[in-house]
C-alpha atoms as a PDB file:
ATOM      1  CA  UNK A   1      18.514 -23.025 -16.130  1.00  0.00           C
ATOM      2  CA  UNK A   2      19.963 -20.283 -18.033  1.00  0.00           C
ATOM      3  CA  UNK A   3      19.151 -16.386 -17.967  1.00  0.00           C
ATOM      4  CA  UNK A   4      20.925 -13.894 -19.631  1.00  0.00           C
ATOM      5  CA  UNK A   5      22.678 -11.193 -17.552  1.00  0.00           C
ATOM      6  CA  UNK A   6      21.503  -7.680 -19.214  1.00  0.00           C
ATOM      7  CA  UNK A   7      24.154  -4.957 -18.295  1.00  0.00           C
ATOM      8  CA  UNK A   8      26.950  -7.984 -19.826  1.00  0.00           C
ATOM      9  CA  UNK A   9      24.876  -9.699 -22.272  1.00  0.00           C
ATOM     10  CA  UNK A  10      26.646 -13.108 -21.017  1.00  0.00           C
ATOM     11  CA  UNK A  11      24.364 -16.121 -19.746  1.00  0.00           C
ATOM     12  CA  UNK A  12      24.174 -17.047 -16.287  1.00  0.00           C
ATOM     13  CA  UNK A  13      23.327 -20.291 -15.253  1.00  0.00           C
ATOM     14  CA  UNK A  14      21.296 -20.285 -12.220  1.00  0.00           C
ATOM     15  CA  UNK A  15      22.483 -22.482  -9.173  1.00  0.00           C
ATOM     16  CA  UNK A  16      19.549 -21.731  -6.734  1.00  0.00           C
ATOM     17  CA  UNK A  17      16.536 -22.501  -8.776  1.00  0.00           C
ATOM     18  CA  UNK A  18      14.121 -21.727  -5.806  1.00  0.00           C
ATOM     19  CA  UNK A  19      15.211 -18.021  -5.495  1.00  0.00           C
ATOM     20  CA  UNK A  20      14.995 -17.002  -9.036  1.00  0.00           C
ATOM     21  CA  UNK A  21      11.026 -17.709  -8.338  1.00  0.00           C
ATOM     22  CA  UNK A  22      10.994 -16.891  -5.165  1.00  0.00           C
ATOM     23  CA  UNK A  23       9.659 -13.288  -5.198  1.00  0.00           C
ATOM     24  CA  UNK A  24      10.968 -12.360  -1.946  1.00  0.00           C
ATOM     25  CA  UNK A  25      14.868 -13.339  -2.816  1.00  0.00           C
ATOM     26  CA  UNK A  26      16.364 -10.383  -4.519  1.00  0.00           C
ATOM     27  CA  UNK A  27      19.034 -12.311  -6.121  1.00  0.00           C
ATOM     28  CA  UNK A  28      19.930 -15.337  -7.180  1.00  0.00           C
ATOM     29  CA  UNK A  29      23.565 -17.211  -6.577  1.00  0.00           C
ATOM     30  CA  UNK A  30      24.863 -18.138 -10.457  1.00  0.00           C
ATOM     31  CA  UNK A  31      27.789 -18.933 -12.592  1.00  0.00           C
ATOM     32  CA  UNK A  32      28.770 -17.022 -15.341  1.00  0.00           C
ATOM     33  CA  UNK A  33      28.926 -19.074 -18.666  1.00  0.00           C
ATOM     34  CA  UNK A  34      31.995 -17.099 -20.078  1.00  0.00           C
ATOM     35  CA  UNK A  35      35.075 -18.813 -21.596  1.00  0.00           C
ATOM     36  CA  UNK A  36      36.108 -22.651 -21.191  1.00  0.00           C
ATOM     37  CA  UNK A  37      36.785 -22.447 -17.839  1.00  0.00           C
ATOM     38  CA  UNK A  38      33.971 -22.884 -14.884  1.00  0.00           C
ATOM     39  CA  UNK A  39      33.439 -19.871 -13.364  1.00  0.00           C
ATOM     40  CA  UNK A  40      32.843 -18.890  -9.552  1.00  0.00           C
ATOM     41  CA  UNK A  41      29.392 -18.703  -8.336  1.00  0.00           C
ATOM     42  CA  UNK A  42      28.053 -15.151  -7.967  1.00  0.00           C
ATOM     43  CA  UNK A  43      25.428 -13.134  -6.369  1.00  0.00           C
ATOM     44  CA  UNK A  44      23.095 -11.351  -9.351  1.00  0.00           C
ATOM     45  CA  UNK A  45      20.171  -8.944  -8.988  1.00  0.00           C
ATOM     46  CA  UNK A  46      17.112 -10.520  -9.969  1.00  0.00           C
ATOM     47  CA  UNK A  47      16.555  -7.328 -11.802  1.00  0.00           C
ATOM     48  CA  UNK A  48      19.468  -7.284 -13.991  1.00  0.00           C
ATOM     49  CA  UNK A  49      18.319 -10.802 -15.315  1.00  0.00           C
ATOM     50  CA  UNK A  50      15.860 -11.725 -18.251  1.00  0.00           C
ATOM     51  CA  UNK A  51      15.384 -14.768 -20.451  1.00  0.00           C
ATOM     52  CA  UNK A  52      17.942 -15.623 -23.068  1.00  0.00           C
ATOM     53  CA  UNK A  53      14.979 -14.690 -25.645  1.00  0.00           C
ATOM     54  CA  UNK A  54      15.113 -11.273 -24.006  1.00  0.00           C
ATOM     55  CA  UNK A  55      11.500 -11.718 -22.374  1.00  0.00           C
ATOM     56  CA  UNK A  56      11.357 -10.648 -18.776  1.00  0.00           C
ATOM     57  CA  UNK A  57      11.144 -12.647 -16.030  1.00  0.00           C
ATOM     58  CA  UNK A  58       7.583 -13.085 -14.712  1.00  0.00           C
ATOM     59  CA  UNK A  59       6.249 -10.316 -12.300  1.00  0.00           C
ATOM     60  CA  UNK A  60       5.241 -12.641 -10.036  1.00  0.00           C
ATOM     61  CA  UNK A  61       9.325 -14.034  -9.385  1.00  0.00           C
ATOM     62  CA  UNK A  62      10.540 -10.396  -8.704  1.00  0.00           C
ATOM     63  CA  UNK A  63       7.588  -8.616  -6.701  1.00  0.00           C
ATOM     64  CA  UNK A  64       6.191 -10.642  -3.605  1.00  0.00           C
ATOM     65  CA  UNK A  65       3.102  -7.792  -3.784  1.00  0.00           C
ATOM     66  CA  UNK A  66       2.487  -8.468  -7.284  1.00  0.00           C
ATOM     67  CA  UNK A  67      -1.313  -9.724  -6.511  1.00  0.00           C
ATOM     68  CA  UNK A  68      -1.998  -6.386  -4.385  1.00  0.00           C
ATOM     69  CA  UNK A  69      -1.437  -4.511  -7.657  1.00  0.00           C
ATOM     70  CA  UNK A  70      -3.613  -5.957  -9.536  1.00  0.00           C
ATOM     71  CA  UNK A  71      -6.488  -5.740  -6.461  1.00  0.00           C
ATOM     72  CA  UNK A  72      -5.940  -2.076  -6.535  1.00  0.00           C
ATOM     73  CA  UNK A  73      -6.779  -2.121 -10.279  1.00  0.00           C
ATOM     74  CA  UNK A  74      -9.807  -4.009  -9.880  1.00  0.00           C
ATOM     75  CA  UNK A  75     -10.767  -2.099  -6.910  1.00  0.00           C
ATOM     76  CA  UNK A  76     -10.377   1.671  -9.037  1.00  0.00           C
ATOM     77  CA  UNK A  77     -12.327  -0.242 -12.130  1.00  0.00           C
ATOM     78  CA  UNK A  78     -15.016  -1.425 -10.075  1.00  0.00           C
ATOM     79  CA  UNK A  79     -15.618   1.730  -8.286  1.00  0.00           C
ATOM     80  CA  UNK A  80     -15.570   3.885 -11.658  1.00  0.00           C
END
């Protein structure tokens, strides 16, 4: 899979699929795709990486307390 690396704007193809949606992994290992040449794997901050469309990654593959957010919403709403 590819994601695009945001502070160089170069793909990164993604060598440990299981820890880009693994919201408690931080980073993933990848390879940059840059020149002709393979690259050496890498460690990249999840949070430095979106889709090559520019979308985001989902919420729920960078924060492993995503679903408590969204509790604490419905708790405040319901309580209003």
């Amino acid at each position: 899979m590819l994601v695009l690396h945001k502070p160089t704007g170069a793909l990164v193809e993604v060598l440990t699929l299981e820890s880009l949606y693994n919201p408690c992994m931080m980073e993933i290992m990848g390879q940059l795709q840059a020149g002709e040449e393979m690259q050496d794997p890498e460690s990249f901050p999840k949070s430095d990486l979106v889709f090559p469309s520019g979308e985001s990654l989902p919420r729920c593959w960078l924060d492993s307390h995503y679903r408590e957010h969204n509790l604490n919403k419905m708790d405040l709403a319901i309580a209003v």
